[in-house]
Structures are given as structure tokens and as C-alpha cells.
PDB file of N, CA and C in Angstrom:
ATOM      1  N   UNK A   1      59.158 101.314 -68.368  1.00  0.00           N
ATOM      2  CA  UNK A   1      59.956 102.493 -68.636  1.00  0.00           C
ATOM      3  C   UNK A   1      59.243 103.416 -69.631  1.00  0.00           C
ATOM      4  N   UNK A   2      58.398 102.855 -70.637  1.00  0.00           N
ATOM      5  CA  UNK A   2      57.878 103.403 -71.861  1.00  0.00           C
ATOM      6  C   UNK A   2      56.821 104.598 -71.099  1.00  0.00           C
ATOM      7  N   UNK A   3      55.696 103.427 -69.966  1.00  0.00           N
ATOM      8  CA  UNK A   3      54.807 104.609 -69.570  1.00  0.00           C
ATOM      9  C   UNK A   3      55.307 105.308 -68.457  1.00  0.00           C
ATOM     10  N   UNK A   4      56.897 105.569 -68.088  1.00  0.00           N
ATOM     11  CA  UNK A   4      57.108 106.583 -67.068  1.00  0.00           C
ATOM     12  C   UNK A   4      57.322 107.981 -67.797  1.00  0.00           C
ATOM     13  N   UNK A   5      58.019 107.562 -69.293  1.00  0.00           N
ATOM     14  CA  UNK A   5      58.692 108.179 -70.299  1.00  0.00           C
ATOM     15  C   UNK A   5      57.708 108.971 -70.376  1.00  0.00           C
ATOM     16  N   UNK A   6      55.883 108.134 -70.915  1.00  0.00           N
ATOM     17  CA  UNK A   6      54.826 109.096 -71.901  1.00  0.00           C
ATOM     18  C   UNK A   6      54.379 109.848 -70.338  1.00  0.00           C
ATOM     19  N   UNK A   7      54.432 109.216 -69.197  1.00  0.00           N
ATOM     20  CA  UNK A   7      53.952 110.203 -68.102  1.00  0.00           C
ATOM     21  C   UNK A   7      54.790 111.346 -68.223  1.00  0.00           C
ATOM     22  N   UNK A   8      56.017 111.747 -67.945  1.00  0.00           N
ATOM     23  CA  UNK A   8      56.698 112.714 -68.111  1.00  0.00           C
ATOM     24  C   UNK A   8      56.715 113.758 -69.210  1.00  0.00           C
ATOM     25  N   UNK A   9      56.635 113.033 -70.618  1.00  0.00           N
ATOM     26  CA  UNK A   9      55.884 113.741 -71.308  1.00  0.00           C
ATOM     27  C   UNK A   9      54.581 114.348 -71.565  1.00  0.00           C
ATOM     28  N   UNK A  10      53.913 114.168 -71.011  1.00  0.00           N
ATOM     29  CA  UNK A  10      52.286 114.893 -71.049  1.00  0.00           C
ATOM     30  C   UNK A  10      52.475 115.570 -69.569  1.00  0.00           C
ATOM     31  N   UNK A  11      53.362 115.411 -68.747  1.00  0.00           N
ATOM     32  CA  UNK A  11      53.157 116.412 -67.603  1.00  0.00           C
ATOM     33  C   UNK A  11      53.847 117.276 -68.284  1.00  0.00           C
ATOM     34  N   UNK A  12      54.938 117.409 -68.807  1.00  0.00           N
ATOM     35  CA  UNK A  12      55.777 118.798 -69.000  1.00  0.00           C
ATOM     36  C   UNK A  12      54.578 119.043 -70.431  1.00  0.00           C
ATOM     37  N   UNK A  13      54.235 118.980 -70.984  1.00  0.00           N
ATOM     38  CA  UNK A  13      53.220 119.330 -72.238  1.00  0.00           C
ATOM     39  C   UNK A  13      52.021 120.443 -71.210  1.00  0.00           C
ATOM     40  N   UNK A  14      51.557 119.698 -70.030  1.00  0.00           N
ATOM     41  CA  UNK A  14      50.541 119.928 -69.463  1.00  0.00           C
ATOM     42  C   UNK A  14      51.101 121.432 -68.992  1.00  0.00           C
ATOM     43  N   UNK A  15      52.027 121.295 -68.167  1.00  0.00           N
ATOM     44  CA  UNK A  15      52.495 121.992 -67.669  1.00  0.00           C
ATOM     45  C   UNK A  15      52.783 123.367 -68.114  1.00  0.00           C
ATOM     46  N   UNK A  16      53.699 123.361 -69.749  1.00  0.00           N
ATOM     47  CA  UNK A  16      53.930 123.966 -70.483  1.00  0.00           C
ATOM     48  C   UNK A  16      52.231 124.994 -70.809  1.00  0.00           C
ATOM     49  N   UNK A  17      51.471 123.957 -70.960  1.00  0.00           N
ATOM     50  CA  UNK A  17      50.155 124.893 -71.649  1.00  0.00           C
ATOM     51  C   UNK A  17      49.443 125.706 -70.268  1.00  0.00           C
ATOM     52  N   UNK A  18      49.573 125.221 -69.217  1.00  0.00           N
ATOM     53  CA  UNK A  18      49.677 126.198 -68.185  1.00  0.00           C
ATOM     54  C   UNK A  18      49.827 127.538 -67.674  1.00  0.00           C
ATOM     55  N   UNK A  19      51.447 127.577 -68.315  1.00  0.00           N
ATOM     56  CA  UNK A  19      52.024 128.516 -68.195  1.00  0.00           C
ATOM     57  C   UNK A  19      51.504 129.385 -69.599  1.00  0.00           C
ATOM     58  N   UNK A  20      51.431 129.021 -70.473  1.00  0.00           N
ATOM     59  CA  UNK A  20      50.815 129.726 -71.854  1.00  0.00           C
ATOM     60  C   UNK A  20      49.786 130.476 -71.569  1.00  0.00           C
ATOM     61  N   UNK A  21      48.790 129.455 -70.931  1.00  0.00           N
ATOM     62  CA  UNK A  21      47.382 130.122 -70.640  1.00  0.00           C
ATOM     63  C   UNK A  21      47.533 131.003 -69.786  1.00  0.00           C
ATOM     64  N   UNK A  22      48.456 131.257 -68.912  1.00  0.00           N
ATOM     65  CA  UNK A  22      48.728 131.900 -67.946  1.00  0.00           C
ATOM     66  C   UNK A  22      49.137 133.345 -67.904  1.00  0.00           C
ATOM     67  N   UNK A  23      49.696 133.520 -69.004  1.00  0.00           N
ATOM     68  CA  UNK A  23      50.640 134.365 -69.737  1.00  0.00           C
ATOM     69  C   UNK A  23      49.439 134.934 -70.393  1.00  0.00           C
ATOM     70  N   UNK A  24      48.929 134.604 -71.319  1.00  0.00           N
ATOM     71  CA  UNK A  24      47.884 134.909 -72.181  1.00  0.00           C
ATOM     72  C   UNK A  24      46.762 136.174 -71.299  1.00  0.00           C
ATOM     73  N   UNK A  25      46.510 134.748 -70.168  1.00  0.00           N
ATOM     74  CA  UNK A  25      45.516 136.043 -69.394  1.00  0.00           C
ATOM     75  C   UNK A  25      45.961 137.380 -68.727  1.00  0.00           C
ATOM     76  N   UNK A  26      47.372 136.959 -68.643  1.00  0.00           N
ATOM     77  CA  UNK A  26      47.948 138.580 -67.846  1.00  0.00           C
ATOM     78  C   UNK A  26      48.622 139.682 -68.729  1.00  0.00           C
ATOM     79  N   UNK A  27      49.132 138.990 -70.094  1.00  0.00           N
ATOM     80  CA  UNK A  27      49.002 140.153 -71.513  1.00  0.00           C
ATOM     81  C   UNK A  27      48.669 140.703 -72.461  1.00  0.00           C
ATOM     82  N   UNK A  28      47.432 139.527 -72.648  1.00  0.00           N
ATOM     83  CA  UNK A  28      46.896 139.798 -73.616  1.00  0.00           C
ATOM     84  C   UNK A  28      45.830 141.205 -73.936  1.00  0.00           C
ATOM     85  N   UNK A  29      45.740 142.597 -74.543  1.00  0.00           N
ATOM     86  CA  UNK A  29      45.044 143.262 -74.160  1.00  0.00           C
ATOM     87  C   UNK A  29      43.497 142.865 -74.516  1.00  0.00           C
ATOM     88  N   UNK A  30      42.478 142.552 -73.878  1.00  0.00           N
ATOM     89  CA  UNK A  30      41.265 141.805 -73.792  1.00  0.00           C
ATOM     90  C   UNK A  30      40.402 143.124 -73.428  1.00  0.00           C
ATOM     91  N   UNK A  31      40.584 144.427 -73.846  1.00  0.00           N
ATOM     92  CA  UNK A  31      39.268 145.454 -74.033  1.00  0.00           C
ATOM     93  C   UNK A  31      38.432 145.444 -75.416  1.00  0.00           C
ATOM     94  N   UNK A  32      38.438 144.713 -75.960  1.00  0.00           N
ATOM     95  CA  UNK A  32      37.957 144.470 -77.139  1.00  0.00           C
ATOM     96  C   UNK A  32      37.167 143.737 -76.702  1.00  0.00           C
ATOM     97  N   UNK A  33      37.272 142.591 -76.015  1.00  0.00           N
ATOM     98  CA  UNK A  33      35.944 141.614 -75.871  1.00  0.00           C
ATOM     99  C   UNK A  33      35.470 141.540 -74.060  1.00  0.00           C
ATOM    100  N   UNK A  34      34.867 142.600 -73.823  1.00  0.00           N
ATOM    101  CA  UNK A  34      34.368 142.651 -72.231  1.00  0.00           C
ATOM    102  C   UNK A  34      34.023 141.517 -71.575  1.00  0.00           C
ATOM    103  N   UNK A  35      33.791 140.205 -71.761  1.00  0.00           N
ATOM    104  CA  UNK A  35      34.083 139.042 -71.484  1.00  0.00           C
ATOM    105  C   UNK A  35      35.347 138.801 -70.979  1.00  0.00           C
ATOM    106  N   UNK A  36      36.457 138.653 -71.992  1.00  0.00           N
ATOM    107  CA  UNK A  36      37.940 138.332 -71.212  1.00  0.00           C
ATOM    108  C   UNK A  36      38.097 139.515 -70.822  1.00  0.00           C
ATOM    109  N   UNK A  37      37.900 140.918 -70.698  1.00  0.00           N
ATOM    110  CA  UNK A  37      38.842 141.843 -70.065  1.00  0.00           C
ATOM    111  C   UNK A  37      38.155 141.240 -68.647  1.00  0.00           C
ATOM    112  N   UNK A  38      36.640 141.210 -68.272  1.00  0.00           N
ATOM    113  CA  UNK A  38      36.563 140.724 -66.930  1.00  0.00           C
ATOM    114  C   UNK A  38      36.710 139.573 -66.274  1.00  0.00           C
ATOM    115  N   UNK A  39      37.454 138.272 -67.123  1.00  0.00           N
ATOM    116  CA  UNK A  39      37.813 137.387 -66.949  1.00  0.00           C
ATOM    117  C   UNK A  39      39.380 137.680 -66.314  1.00  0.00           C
ATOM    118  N   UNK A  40      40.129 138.254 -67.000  1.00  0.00           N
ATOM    119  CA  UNK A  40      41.301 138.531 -67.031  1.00  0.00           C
ATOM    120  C   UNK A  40      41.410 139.429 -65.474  1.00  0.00           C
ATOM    121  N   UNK A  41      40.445 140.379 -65.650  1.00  0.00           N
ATOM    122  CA  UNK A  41      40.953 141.063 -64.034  1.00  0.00           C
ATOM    123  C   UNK A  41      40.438 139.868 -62.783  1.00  0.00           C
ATOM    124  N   UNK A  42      39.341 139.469 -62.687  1.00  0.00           N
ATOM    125  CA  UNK A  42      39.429 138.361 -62.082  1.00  0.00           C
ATOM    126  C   UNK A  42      40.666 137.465 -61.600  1.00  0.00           C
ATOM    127  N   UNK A  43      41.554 136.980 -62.857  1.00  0.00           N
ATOM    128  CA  UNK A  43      42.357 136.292 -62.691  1.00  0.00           C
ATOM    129  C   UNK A  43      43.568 136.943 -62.129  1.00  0.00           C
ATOM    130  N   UNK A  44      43.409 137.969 -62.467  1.00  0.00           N
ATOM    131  CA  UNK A  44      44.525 138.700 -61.608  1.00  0.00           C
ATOM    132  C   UNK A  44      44.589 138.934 -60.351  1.00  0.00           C
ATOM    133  N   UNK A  45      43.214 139.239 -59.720  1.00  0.00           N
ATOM    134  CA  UNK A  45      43.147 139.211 -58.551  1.00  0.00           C
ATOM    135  C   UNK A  45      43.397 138.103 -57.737  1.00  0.00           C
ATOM    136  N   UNK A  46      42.784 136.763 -58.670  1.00  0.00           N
ATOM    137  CA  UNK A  46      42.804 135.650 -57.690  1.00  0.00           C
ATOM    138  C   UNK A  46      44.544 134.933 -58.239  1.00  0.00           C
ATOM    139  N   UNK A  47      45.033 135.490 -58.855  1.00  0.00           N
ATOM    140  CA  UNK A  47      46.618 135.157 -59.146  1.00  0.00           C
ATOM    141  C   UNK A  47      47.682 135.788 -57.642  1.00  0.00           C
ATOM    142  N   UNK A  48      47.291 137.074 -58.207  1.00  0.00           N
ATOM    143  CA  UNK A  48      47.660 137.825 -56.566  1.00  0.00           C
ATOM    144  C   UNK A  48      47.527 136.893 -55.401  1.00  0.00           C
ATOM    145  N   UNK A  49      46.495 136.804 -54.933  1.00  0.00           N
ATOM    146  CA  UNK A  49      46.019 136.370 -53.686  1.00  0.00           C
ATOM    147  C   UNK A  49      46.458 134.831 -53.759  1.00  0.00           C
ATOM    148  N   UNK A  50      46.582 134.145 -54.473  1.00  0.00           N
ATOM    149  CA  UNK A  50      46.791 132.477 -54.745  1.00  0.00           C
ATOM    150  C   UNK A  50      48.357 132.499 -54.598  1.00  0.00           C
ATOM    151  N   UNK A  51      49.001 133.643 -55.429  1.00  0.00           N
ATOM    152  CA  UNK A  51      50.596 133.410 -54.382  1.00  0.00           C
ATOM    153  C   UNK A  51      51.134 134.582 -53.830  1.00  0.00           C
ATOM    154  N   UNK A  52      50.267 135.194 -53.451  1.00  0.00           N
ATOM    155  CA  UNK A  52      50.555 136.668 -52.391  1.00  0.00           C
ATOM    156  C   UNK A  52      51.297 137.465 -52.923  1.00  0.00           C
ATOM    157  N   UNK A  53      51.272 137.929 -53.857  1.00  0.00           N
ATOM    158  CA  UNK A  53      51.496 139.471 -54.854  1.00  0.00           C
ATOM    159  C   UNK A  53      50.862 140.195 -54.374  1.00  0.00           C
ATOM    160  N   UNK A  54      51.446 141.579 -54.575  1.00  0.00           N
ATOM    161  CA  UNK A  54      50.705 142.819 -54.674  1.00  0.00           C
ATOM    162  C   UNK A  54      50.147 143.025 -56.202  1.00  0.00           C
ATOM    163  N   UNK A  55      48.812 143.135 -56.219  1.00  0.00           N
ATOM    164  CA  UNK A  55      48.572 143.300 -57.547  1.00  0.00           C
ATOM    165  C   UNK A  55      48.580 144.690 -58.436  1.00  0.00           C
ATOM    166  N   UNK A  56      48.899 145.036 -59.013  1.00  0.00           N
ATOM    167  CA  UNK A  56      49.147 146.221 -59.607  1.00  0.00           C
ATOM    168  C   UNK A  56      48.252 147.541 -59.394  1.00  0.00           C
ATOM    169  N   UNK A  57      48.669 148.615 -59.101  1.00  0.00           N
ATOM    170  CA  UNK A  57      47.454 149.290 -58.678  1.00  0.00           C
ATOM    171  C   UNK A  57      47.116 150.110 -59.952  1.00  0.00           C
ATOM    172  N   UNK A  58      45.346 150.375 -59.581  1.00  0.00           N
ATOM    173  CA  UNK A  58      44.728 150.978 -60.641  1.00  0.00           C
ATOM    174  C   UNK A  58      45.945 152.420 -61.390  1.00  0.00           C
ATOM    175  N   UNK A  59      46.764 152.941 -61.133  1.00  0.00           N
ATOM    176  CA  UNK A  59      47.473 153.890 -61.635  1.00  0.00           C
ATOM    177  C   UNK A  59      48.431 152.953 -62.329  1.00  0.00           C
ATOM    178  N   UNK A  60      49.135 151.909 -62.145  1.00  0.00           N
ATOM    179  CA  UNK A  60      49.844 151.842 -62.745  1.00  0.00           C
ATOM    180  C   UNK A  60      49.232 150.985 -64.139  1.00  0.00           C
ATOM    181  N   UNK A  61      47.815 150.231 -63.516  1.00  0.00           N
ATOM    182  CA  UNK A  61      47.434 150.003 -64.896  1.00  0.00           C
ATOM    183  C   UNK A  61      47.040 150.898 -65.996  1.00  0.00           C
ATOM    184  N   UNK A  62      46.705 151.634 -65.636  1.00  0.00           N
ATOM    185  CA  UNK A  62      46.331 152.874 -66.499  1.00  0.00           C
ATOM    186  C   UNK A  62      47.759 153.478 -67.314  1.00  0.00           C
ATOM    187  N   UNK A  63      48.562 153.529 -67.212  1.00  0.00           N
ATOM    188  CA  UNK A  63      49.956 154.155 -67.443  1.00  0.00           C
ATOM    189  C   UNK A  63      51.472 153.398 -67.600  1.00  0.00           C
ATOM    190  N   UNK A  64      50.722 151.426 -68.143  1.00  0.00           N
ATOM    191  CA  UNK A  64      52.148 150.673 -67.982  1.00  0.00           C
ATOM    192  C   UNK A  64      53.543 151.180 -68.129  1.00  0.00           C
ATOM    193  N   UNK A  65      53.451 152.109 -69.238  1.00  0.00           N
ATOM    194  CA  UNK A  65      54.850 152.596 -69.488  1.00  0.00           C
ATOM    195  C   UNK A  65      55.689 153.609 -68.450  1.00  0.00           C
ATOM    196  N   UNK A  66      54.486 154.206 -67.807  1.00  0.00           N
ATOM    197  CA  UNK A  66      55.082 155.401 -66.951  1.00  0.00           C
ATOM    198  C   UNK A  66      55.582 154.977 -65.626  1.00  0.00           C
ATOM    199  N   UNK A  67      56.578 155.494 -64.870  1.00  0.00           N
ATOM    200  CA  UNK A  67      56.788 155.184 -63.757  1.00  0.00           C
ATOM    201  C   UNK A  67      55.988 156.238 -62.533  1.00  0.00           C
ATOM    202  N   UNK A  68      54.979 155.506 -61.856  1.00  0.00           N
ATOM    203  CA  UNK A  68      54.668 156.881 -60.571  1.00  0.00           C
ATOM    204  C   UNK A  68      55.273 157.005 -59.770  1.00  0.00           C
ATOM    205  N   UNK A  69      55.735 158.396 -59.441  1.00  0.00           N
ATOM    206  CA  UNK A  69      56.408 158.606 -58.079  1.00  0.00           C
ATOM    207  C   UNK A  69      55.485 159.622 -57.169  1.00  0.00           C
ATOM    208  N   UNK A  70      55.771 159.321 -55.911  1.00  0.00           N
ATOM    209  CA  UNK A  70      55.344 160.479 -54.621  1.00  0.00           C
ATOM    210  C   UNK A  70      53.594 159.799 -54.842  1.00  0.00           C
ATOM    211  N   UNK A  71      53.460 158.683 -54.861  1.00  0.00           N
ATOM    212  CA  UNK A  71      51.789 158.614 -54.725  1.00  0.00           C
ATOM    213  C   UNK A  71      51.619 158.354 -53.252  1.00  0.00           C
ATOM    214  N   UNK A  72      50.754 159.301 -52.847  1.00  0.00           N
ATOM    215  CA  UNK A  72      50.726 158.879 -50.913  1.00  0.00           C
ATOM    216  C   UNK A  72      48.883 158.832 -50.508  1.00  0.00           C
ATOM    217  N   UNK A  73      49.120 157.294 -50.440  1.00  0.00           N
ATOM    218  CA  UNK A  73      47.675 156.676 -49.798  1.00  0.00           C
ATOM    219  C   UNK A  73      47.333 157.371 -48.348  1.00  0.00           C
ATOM    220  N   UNK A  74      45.928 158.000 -48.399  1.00  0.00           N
ATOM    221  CA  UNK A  74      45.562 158.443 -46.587  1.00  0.00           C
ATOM    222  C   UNK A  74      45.585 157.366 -46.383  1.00  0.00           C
ATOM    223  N   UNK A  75      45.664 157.491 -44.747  1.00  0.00           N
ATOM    224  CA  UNK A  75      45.668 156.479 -43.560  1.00  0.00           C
ATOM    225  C   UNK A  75      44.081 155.880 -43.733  1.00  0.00           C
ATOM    226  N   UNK A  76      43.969 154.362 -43.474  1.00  0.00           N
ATOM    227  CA  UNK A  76      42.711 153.681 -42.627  1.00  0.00           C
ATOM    228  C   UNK A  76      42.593 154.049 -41.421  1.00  0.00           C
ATOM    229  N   UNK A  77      41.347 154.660 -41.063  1.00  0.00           N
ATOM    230  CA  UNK A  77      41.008 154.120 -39.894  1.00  0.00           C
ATOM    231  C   UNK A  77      40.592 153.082 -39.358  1.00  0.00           C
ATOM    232  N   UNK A  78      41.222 152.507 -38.611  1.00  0.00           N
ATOM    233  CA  UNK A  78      40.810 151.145 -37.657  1.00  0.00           C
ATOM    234  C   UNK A  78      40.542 151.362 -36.128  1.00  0.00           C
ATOM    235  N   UNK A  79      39.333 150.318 -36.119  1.00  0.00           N
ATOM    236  CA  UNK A  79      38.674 150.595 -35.005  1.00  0.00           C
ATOM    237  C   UNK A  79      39.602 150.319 -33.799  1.00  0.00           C
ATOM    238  N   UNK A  80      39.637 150.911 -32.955  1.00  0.00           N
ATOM    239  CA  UNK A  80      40.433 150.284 -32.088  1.00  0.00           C
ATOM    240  C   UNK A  80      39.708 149.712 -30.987  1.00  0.00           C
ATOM    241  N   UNK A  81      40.645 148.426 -29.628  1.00  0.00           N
ATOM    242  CA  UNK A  81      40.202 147.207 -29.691  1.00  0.00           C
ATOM    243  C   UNK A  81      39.536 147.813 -28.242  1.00  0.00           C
ATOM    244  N   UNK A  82      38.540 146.740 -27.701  1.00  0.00           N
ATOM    245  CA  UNK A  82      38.029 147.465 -26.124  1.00  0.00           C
ATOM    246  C   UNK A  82      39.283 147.043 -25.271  1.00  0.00           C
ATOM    247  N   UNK A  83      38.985 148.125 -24.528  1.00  0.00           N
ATOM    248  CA  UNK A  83      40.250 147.542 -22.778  1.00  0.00           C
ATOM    249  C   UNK A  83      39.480 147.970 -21.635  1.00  0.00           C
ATOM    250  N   UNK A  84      38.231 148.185 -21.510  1.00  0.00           N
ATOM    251  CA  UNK A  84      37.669 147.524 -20.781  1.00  0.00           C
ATOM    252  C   UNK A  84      36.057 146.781 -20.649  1.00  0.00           C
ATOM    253  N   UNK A  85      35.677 146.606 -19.619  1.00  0.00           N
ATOM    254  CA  UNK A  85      34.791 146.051 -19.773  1.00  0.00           C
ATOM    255  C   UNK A  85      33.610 146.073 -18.639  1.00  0.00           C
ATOM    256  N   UNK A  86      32.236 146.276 -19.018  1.00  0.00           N
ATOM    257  CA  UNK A  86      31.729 146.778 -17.305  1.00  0.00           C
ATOM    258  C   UNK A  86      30.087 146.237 -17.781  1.00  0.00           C
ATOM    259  N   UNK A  87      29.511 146.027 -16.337  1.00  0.00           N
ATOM    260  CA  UNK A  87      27.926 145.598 -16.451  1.00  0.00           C
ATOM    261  C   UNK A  87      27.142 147.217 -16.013  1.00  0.00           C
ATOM    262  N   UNK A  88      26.038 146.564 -16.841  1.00  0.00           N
ATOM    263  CA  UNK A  88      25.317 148.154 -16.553  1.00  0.00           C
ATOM    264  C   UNK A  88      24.166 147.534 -15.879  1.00  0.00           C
ATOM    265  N   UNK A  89      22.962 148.434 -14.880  1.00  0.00           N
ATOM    266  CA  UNK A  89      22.086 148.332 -14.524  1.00  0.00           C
ATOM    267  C   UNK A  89      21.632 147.291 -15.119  1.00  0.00           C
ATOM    268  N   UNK A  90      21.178 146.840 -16.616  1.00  0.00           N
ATOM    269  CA  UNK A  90      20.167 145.540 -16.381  1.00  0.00           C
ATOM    270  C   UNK A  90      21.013 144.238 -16.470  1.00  0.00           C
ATOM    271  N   UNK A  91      22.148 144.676 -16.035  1.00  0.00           N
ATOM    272  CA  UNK A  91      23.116 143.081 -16.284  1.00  0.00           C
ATOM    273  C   UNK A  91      23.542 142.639 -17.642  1.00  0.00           C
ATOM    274  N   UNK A  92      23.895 143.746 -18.756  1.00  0.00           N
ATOM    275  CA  UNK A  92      24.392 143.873 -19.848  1.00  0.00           C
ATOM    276  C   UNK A  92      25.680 144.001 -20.089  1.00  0.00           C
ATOM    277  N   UNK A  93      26.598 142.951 -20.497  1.00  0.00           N
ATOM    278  CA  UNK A  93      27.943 143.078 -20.540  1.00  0.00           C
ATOM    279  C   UNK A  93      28.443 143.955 -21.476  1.00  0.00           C
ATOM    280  N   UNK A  94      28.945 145.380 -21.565  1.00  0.00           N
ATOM    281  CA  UNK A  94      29.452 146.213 -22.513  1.00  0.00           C
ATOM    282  C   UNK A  94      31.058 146.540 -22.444  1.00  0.00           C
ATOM    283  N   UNK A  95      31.633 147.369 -23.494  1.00  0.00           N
ATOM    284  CA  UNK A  95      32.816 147.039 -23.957  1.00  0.00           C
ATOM    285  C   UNK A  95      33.052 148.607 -23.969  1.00  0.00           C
ATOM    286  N   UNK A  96      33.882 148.801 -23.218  1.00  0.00           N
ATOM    287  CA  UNK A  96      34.291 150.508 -23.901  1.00  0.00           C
ATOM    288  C   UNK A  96      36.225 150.330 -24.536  1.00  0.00           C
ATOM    289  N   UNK A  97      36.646 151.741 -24.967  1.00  0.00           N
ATOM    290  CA  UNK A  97      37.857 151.852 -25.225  1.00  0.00           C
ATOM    291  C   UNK A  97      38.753 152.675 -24.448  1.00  0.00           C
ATOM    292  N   UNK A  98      38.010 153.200 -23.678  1.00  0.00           N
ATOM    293  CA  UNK A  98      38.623 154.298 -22.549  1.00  0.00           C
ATOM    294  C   UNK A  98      37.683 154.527 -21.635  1.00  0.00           C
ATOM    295  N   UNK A  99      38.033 154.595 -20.335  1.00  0.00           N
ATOM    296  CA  UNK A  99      37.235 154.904 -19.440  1.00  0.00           C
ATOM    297  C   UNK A  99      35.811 156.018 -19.058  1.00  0.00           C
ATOM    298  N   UNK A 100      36.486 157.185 -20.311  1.00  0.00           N
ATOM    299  CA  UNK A 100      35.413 158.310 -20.255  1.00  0.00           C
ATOM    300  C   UNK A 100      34.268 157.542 -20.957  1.00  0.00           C
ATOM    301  N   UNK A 101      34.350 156.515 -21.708  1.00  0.00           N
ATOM    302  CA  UNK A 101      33.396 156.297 -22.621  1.00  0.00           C
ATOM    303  C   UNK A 101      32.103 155.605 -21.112  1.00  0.00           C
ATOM    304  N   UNK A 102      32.932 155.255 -20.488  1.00  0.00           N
ATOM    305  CA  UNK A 102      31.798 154.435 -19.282  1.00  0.00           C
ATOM    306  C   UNK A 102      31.300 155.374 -18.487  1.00  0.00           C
ATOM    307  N   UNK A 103      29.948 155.470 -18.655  1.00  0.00           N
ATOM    308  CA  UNK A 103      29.091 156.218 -17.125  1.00  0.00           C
ATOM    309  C   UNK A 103      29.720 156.084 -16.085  1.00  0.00           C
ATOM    310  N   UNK A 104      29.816 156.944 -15.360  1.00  0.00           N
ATOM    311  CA  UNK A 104      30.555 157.443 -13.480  1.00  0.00           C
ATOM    312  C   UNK A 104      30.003 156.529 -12.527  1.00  0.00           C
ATOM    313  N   UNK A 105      28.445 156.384 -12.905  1.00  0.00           N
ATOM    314  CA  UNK A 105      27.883 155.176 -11.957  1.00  0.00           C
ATOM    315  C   UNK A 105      29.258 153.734 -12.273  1.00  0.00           C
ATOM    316  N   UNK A 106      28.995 153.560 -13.615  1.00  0.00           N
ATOM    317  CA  UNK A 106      29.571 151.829 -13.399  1.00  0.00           C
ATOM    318  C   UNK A 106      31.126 152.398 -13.560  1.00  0.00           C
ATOM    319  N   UNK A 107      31.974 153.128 -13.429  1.00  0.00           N
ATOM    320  CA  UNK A 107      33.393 153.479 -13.709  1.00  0.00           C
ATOM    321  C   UNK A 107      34.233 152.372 -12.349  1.00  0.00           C
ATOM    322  N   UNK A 108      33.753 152.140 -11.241  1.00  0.00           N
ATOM    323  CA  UNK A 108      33.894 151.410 -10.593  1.00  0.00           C
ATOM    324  C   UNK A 108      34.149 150.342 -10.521  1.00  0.00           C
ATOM    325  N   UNK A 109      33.203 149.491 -10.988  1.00  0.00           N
ATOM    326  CA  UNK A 109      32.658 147.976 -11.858  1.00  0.00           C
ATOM    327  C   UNK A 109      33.457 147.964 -13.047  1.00  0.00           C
ATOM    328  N   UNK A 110      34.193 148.892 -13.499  1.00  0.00           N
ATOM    329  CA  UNK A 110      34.794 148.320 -14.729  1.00  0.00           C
ATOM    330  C   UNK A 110      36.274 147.780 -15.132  1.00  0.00           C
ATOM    331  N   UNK A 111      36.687 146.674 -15.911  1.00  0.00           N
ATOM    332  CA  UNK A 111      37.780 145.935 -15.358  1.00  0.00           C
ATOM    333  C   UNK A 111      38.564 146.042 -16.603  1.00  0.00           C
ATOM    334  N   UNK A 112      39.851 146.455 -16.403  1.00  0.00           N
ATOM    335  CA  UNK A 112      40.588 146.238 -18.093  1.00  0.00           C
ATOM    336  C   UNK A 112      40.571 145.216 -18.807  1.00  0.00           C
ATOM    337  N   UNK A 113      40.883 144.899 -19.992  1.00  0.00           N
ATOM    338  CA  UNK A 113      40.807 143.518 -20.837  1.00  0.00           C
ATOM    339  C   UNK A 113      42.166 143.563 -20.676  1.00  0.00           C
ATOM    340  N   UNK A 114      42.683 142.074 -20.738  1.00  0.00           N
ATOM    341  CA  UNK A 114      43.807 141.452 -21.159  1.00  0.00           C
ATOM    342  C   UNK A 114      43.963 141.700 -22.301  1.00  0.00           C
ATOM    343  N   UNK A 115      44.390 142.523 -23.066  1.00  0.00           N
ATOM    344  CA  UNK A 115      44.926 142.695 -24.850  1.00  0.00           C
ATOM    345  C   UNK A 115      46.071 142.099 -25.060  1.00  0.00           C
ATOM    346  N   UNK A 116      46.095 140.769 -25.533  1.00  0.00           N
ATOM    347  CA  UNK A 116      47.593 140.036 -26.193  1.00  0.00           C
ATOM    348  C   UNK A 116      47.565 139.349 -27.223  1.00  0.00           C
TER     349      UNK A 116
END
């Protein structure tokens, strides 16, 4: 019973300093020593991503106190996917996204992709 007791105690101890250290790296202001400030953004990033946060964006770090409104990100462009697909003269399998993109010779020869 004694060593379930001291197990339980050094996990919640453990645990506890965890969360300390944890805390530490996400308030402490660390521009004073360029070491932890780039330790610290590090950890933020990989805090984010380790339990899927959005991590704070560069405006709001800049301005904790302020609230932003009306900030509007442009669009990504993303490539979009092939739908079809055709052989050319030397027996080269190529990929277009629309039909104009394929020469008139092989427009014939060319077969849609299954996109699912």
C-alpha cells in the first residue's frame, strides 16, 4: 500500500511540474534572452500541432491586449486535380485538367479520371 501511496505521489508531483513548465513557456515574456524566446515559439508551434490548436496569429501576438476585427486572409491557390488522362506520340502517359489543355491529335485517346 506504502509504494502505491509514494507512486501516486511522485506522479501527481511529476505531473504538477509539467504543467508549470508548461505554463512558463507560453507566458513567460522570453525577449530578453533570444534563446528561450526561440525556444518558446517552437514550443508553441509544436503545442498547437501536438493537440490541434490554432496557434495564435502573428497580429494577435503583436497586440495581446487588442482585439482584431475585419482581418481578411486572400484566397490559396490550389492546384487543381487532373481528370484526364492521354498517351502522346512516344508512349508518354500525361495528365491534363481540361480537355483544351490536350493537343487535337490525342483529344481522342483521352480518358477522364475517376476523381473520388
Amino acid at each position: 500500500m506504502k509504494k502505491i501511496v509514494s507512486f501516486l505521489l511522485w506522479s501527481v508531483c511529476f505531473v504538477v511540474l509539467l504543467a508549470i513548465g508548461d505554463q512558463f513557456l507560453l507566458r513567460y515574456p522570453g525577449k530578453s534572452v533570444p534563446v528561450l524566446h526561440e525556444f518558446q515559439q517552437f514550443y508553441r508551434s509544436f503545442r498547437s500541432r501536438l493537440l490541434d490548436t490554432e496557434p495564435p496569429s502573428p497580429v494577435e501576438q503583436a497586440s495581446p491586449g487588442r482585439q482584431v476585427q475585419n482581418v481578411s486572409v486572400p484566397p490559396v491557390a490550389t492546384p487543381q486535380a487532373p481528370q484526364y488522362v492521354y498517351v502522346d506520340q512516344d508512349g508518354q502517359l500525361n495528365f491534363a485538367v481540361s480537355l483544351d489543355e490536350i493537343p487535337r491529335a490525342f483529344r481522342d485517346g483521352a480518358q477522364p479520371l475517376n476523381n473520388q
